[in-house]
Protein backbone atom coordinates (compact mmCIF):
# COMPACT_ATOMS: atom_id res chain seq x y z
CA UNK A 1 0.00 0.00 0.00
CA UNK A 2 1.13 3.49 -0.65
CA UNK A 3 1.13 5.96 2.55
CA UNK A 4 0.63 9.47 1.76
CA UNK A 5 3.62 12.20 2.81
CA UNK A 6 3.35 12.72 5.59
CA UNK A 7 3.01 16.75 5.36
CA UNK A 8 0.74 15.83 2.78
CA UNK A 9 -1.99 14.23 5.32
CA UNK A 10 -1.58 16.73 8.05
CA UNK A 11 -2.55 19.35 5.47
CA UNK A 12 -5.58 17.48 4.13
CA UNK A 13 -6.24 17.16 8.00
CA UNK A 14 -6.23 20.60 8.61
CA UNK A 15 -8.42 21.95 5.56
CA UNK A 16 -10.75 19.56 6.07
CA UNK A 17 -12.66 21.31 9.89
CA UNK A 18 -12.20 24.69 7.28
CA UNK A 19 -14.06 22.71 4.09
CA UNK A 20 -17.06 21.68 6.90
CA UNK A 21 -17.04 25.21 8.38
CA UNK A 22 -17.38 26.59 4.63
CA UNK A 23 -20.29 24.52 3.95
CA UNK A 24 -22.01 25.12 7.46
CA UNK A 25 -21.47 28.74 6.97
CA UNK A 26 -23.04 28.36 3.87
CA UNK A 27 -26.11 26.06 4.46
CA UNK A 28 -26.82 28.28 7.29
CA UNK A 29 -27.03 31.40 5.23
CA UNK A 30 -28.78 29.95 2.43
CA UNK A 31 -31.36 28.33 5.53
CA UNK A 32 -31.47 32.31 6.98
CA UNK A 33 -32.07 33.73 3.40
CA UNK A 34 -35.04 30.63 2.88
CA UNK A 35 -36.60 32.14 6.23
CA UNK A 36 -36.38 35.53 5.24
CA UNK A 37 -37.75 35.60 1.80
CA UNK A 38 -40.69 33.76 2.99
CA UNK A 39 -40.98 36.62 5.57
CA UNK A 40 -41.28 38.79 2.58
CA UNK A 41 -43.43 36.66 0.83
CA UNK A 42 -41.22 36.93 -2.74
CA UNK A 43 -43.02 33.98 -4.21
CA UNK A 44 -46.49 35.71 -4.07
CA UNK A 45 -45.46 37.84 -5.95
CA UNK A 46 -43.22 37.11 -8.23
CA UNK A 47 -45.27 33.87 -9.36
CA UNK A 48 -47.81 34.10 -12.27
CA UNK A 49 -49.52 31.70 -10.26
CA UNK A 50 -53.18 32.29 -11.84
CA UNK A 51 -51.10 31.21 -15.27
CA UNK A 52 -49.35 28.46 -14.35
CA UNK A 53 -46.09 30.31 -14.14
CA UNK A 54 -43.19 28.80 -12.07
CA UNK A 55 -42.05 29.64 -9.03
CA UNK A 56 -40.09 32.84 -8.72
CA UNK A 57 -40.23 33.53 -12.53
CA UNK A 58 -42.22 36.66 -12.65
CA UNK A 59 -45.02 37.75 -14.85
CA UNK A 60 -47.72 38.39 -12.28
CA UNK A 61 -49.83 41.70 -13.35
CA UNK A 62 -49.60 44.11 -10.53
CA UNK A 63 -52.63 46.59 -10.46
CA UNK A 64 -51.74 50.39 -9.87
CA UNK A 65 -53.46 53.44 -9.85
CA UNK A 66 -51.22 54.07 -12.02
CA UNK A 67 -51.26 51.34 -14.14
CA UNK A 68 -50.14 47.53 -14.54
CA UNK A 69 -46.96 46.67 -13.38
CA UNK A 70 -45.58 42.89 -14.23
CA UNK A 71 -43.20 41.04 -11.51
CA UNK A 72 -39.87 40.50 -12.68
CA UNK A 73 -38.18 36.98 -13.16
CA UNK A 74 -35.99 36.90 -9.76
CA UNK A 75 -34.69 33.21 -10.30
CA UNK A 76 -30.94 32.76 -12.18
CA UNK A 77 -31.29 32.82 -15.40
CA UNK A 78 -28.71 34.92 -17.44
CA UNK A 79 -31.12 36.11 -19.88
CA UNK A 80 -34.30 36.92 -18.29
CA UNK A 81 -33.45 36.85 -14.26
CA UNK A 82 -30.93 38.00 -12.39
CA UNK A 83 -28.28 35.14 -12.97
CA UNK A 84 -25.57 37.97 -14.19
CA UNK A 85 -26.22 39.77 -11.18
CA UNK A 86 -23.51 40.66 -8.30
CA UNK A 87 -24.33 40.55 -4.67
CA UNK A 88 -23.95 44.25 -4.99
CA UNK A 89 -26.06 44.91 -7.32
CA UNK A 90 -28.79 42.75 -5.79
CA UNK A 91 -28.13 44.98 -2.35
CA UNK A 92 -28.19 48.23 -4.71
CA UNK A 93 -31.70 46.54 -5.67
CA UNK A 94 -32.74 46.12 -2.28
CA UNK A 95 -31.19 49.02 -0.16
CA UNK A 96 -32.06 51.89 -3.14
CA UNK A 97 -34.68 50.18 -5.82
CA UNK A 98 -31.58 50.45 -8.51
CA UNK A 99 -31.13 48.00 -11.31
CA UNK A 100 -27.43 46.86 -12.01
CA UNK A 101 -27.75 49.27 -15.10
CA UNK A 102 -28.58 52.71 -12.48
CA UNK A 103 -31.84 52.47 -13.83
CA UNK A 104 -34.36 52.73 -11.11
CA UNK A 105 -37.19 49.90 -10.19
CA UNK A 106 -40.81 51.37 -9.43
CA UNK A 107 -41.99 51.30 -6.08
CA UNK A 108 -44.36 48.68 -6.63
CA UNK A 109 -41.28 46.97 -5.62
CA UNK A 110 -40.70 47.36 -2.11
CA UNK A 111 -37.69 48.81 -1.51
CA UNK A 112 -38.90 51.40 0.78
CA UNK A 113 -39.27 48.78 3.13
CA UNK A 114 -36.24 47.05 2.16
CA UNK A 115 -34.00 49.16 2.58
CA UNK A 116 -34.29 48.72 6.48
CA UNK A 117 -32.46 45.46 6.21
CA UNK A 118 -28.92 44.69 7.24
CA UNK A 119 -26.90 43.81 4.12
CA UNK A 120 -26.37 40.26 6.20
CA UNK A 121 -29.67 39.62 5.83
CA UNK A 122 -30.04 40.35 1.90
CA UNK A 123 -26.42 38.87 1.07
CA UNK A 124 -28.50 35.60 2.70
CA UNK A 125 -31.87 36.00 0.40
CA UNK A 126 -29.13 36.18 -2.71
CA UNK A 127 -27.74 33.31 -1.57
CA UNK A 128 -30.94 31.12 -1.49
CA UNK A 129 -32.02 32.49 -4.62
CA UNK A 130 -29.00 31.31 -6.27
CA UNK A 131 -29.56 27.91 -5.24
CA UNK A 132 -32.86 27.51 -7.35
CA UNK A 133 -33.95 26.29 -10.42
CA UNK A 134 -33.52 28.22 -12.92
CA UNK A 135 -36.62 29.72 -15.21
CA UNK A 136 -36.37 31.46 -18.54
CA UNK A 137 -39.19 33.64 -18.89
CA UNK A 138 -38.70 37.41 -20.04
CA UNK A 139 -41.15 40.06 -18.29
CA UNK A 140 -44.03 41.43 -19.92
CA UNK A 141 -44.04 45.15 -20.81
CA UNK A 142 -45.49 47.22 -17.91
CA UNK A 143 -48.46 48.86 -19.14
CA UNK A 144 -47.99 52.62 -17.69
CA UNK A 145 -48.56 56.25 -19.10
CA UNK A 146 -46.49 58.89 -19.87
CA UNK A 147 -44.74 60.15 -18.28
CA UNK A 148 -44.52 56.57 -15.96
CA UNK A 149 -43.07 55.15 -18.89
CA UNK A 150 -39.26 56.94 -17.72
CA UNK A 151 -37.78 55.54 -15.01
CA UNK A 152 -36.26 58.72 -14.11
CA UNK A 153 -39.54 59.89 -12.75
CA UNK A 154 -38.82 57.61 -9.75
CA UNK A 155 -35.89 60.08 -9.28
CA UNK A 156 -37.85 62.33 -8.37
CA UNK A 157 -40.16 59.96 -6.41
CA UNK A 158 -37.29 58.81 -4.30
CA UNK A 159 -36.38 62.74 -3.47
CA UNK A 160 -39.54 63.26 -2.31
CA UNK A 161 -40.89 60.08 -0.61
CA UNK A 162 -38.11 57.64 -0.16
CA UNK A 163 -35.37 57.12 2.61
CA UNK A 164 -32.66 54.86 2.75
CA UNK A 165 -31.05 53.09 5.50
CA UNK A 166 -32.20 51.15 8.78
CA UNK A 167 -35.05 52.42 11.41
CA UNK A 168 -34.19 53.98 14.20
CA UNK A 169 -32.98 52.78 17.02
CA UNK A 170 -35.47 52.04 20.50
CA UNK A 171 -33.04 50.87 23.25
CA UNK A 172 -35.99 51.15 25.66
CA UNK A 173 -37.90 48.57 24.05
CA UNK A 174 -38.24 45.01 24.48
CA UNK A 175 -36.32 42.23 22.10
CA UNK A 176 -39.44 41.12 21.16
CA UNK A 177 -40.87 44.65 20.12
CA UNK A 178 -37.23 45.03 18.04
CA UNK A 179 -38.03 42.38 16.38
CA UNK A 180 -41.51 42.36 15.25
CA UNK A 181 -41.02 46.02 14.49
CA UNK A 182 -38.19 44.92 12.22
CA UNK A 183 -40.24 42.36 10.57
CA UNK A 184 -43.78 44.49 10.01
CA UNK A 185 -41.68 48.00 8.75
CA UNK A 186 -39.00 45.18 6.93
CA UNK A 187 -39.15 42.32 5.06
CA UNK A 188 -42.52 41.67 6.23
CA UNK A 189 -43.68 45.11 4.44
CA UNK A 190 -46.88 45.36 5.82
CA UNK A 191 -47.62 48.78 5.22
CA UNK A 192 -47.13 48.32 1.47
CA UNK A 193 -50.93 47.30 1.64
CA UNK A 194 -51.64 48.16 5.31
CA UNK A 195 -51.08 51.49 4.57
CA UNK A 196 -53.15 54.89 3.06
CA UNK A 197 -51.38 56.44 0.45
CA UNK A 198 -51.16 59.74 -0.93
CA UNK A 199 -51.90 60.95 -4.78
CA UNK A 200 -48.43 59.93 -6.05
CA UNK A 201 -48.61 56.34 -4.50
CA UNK A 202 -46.43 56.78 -1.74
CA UNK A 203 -47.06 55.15 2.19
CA UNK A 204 -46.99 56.51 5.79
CA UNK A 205 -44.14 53.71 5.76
CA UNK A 206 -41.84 56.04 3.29
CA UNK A 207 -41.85 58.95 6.70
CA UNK A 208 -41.54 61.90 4.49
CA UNK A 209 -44.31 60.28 2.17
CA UNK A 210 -47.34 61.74 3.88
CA UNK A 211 -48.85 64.61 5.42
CA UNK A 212 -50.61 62.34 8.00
CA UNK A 213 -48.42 60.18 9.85
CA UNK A 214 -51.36 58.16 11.54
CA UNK A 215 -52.09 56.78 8.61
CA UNK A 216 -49.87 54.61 9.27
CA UNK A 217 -51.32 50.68 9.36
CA UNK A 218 -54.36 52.18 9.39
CA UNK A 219 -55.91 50.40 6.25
CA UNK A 220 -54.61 50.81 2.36
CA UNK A 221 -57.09 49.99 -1.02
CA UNK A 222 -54.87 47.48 -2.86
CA UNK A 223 -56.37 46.59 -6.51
CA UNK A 224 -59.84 46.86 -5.43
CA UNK A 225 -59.39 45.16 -1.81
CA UNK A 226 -59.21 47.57 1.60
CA UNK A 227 -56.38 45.59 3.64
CA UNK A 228 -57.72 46.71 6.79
CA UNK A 229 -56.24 48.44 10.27
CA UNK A 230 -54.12 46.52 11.85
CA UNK A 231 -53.18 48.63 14.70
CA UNK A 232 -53.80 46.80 17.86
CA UNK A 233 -52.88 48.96 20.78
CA UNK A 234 -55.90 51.50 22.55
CA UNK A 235 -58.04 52.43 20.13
CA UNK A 236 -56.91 50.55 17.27
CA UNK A 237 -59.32 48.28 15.70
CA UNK A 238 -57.53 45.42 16.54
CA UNK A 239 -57.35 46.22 19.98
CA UNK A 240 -59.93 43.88 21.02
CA UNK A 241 -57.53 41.05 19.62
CA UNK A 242 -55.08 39.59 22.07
CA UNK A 243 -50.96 38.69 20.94
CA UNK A 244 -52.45 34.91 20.85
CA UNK A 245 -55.46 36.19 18.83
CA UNK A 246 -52.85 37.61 16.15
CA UNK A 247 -50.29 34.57 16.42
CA UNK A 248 -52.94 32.37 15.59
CA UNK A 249 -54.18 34.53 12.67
CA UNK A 250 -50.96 35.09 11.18
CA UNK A 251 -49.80 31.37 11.84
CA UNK A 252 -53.47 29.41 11.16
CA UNK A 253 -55.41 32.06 9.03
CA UNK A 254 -58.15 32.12 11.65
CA UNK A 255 -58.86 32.91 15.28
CA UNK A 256 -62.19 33.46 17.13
CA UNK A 257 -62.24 36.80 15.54
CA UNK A 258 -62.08 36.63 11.55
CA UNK A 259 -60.02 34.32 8.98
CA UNK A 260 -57.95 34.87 6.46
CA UNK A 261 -59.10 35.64 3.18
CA UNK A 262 -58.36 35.97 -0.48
CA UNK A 263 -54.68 38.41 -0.73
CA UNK A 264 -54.58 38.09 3.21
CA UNK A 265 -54.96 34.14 2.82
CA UNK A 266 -52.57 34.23 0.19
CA UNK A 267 -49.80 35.66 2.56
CA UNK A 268 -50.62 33.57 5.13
CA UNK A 269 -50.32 30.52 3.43
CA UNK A 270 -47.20 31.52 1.56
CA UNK A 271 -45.90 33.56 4.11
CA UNK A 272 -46.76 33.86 7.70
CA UNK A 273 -47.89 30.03 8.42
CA UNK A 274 -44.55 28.95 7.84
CA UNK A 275 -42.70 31.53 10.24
CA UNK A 276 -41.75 30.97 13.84
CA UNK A 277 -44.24 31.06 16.75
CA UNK A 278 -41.65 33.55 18.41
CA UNK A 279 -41.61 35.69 15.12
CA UNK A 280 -45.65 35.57 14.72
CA UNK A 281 -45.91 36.86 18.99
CA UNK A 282 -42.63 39.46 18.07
CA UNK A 283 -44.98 40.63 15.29
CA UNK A 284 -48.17 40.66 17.96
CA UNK A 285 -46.02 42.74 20.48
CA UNK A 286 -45.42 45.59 18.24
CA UNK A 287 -48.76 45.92 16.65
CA UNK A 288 -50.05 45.57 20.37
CA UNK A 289 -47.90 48.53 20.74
CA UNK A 290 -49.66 50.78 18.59
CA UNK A 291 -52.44 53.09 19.79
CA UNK A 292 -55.24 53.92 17.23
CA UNK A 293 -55.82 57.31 15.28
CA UNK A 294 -58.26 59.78 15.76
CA UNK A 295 -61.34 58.93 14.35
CA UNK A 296 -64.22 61.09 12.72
CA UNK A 297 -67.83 61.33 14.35
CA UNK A 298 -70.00 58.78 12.43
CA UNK A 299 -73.34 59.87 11.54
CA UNK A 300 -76.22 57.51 12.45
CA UNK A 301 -77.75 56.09 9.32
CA UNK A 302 -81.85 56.55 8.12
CA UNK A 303 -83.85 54.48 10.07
CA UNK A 304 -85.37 53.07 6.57
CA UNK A 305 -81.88 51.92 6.00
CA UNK A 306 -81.10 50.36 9.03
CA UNK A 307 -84.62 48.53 8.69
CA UNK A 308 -84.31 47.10 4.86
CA UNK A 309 -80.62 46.18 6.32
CA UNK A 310 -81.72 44.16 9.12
CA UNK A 311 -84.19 42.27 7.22
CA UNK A 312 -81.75 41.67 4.86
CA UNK A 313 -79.22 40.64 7.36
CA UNK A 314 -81.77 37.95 8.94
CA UNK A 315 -82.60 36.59 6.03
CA UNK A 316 -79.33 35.96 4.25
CA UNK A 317 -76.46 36.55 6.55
CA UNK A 318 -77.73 35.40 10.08
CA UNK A 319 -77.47 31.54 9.64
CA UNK A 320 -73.94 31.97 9.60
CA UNK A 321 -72.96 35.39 11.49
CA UNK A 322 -75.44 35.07 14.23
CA UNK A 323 -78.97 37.47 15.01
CA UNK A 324 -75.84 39.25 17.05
CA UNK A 325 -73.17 39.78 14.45
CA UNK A 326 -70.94 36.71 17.05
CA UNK A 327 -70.20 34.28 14.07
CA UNK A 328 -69.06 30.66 15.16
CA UNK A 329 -65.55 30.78 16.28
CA UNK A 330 -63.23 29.39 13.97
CA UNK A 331 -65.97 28.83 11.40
CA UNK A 332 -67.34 32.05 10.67
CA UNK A 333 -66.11 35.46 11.21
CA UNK A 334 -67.42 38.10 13.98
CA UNK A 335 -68.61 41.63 12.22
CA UNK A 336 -69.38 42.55 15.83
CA UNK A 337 -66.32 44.78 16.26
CA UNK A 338 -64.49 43.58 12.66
CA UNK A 339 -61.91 45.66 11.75
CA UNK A 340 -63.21 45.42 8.29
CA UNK A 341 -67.17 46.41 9.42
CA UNK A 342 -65.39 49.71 11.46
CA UNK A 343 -63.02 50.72 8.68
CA UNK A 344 -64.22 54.02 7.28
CA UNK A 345 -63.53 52.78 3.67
CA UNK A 346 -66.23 49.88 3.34
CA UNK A 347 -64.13 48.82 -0.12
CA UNK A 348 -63.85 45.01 0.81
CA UNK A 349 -67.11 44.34 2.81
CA UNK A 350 -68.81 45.65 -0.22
CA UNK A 351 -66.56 43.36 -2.94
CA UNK A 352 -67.41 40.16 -0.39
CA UNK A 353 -70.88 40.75 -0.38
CA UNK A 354 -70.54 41.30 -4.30
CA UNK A 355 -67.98 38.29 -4.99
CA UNK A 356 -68.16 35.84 -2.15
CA UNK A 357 -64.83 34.99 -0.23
CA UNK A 358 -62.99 31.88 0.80
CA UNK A 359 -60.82 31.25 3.15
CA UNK A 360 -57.55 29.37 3.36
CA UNK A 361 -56.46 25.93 4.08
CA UNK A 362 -54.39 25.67 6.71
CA UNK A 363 -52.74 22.67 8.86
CA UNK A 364 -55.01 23.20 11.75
CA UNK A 365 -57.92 24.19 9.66
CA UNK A 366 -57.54 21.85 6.35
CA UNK A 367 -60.95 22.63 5.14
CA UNK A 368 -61.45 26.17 3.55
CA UNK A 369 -64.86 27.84 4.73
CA UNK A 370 -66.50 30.43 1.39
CA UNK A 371 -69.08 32.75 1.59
CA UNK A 372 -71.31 32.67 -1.69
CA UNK A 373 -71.79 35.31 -4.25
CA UNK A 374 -74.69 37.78 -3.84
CA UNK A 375 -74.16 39.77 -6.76
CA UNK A 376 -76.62 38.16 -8.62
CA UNK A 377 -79.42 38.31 -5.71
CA UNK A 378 -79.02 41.73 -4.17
CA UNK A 379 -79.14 45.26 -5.77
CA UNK A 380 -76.77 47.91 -4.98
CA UNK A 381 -79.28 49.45 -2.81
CA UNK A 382 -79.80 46.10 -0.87
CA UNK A 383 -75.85 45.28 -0.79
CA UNK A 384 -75.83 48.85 0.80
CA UNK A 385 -78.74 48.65 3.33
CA UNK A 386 -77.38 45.31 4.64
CA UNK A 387 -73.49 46.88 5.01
CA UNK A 388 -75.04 49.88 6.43
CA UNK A 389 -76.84 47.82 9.19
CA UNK A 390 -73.68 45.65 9.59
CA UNK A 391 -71.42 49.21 10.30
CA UNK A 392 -74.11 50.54 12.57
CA UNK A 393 -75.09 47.22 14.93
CA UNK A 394 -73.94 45.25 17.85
CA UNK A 395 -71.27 48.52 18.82
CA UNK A 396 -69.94 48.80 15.38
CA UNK A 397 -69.25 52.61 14.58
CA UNK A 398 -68.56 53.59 10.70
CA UNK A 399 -70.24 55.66 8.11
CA UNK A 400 -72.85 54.52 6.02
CA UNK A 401 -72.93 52.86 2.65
CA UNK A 402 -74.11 54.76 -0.27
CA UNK A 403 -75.87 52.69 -3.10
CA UNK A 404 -73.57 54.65 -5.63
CA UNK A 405 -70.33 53.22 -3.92
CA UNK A 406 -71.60 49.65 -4.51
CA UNK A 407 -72.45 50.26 -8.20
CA UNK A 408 -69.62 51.90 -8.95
CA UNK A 409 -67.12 48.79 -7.50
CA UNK A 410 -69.69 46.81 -8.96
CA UNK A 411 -68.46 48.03 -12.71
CA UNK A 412 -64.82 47.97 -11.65
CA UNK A 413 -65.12 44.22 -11.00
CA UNK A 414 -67.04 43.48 -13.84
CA UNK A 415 -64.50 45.33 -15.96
CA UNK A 416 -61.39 43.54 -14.74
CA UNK A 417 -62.74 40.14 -15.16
């Protein structure tokens, strides 16, 4: 047998503990930058999923105000993706919404948010990227006005709305508030739907991109959807919900309050179910934290409208919900103190009552619970009677619903489909 040199073997000995630290070093940031990109729920979004599109490789229609935006291709392929892309360039990406060209990305993408993580943390979302299949798929063409059509509009955007670089730092709060604070204004993004914006698109979350910072988490209309309040401190209208009552949302997509449905279900099944019970209660601590706004004087509704809305209520809506607005817990929702009932904008309880709803599968609740379609059954008068009595009942406090705001989501739906 032939021995190996003996300088030769103690060498091999000692690079081998460095190869195995290499490789743990590496598994573990490719396992960190897993974790955090299903924080920020990339897939959702940059997954044609209604198209059959795979994983990661872009093409999902993004509705603006503005406009339609399509998601990128963020897997590595060289031609269409981001293969030929540095580490730096993906932080440029990340930290300033700059493609490795200067040009800059469109807020749809949320880099204002992004740009509060540590570059540790998006060196490790490159990293797992770079470890998956590959897709070649080029991006549709954004469908935008003019001006919108020049990136160097954003320019100007960023000037006015945007700024770089970590939050602030809070050395009198807890490690739990750190965190979920990190992981709501971070990768978690919540305010990017959570969030009112102001004529030119931009968030409470952006600081200088509003004249009324308690806006913010206060409720944001996404393509046709209100993403309610989600403040949960005194005054908030979550601030009937416990930390438990919002683990359990985030991590089951129901709790004896409400469940999660259609983009909310979404991110909890491809987001927020699969983070850690710590995370979801860090996330609970620091929207316990947060008091609610100011709210306006709600006028009590006509009588005749309350009436036609309670009949309508008994006969179509009480079998389910309960004669006292309690729903069945973990079955079917409360509207007796629902954030969505006591928002001021009544966008989504008018497009459920219009389109029906279902909720999302989940490990503890495997069987989805919907709520039929009464488009066909109820006029915009009725949908509107039967919201107004659900706003006004059972200490619920929000403004009536006009028949014209039903009719005219009513042709906004039937327009997009």
């Amino acid at each position: 047998m032939r021995r190996r040199p003996p300088l030769l073997a103690l060498a091999a000995l000692a690079a081998a503990p460095a190869v195995a630290v290499a490789d743990q070093t590496q598994f573990g940031e490719v396992e960190r930058g897993r974790y955090l990109a299903t924080v920020g729920n990339c897939i959702s979004c940059h997954t044609d999923a209604e198209h059959g599109g795979a994983p990661l490789a872009g093409g999902r229609a993004m509705e603006t105000p503005f406009g339609t935006i399509f998601t990128p291709n963020i897997t590595f392929d060289d031609e269409t993706g981001i293969g030929r892309w540095s580490r730096d360039d993906f932080w440029r990406a990340m930290r300033r919404g700059e493609r490795p060209d200067g040009a800059q990305l469109y807020p749809a993408f949320p880099y204002p948010w992004f740009t509060r993580m540590p570059r540790e943390d998006v060196d490790a979302i490159y990293a797992y990227l770079s470890t998956l299949p590959t897709e070649t798929r080029p991006k549709p063409e954004n469908a935008l006005p003019f001006p919108l059509t020049v990136r160097e509009t954003v320019v100007a955007w960023n000037a006015l709305y945007f700024e770089e670089g970590p939050l602030p730092p809070a050395p009198d709060r807890s490690d739990a508030w750190l965190r979920g604070r990190y992981l709501v204004e971070g990768p978690g993004h919540c305010g990017a739907c959570h969030s009112d914006k102001n004529i030119a698109g931009a968030s409470a979350e952006t600081l200088l991109g509003t004249v009324k910072p308690d806006a913010h988490l206060t409720g944001g209309v996404l393509e046709n959807w209100l993403a309610p309040e989600i403040r949960g401190g005194e005054g908030g209208l979550l601030s009937d919900w416990t930390a438990e009552d919002i683990a359990a949302f985030l991590g089951e997509g129901r709790n004896r309050h409400s469940s999660a449905l259609t983009r909310m279900g979404e991110v909890v099944t491809n987001s927020t179910s699969r983070m850690t019970r710590d995370d979801l209660l860090a996330i609970a601590t620091y929207l316990k934290s947060l008091k609610g706004p100011a709210r306006d004087t709600v006028e009590a509704a006509e009588p005749a409208a309350m009436k036609a809305g309670e009949a309508i209520y008994m006969d179509a809506c009480s079998a389910c919900h309960g004669r006292d607005g309690g729903g069945v817990e973990g079955m079917f929702g409360r509207l007796d103190g629902s954030a969505k009932a006591n928002s001021a904008d009544p966008t989504t309880l008018i497009r459920i009552v219009l389109e029906g709803a279902r909720s999302q599968p989940s490990d503890r609740y495997p069987s989805p619970i919907s709520m039929p379609a009464f488009d066909w059954k109820l006029s915009d008068q009725e949908v509107a009677d039967v919201l107004t009595y659900v706003r006004q009942s059972w200490g619920n406090s929000a403004a009536s619903v006009a028949a014209e705001e039903v009719g005219d989501l009513r042709d906004k739906l039937t327009a997009s489909h």
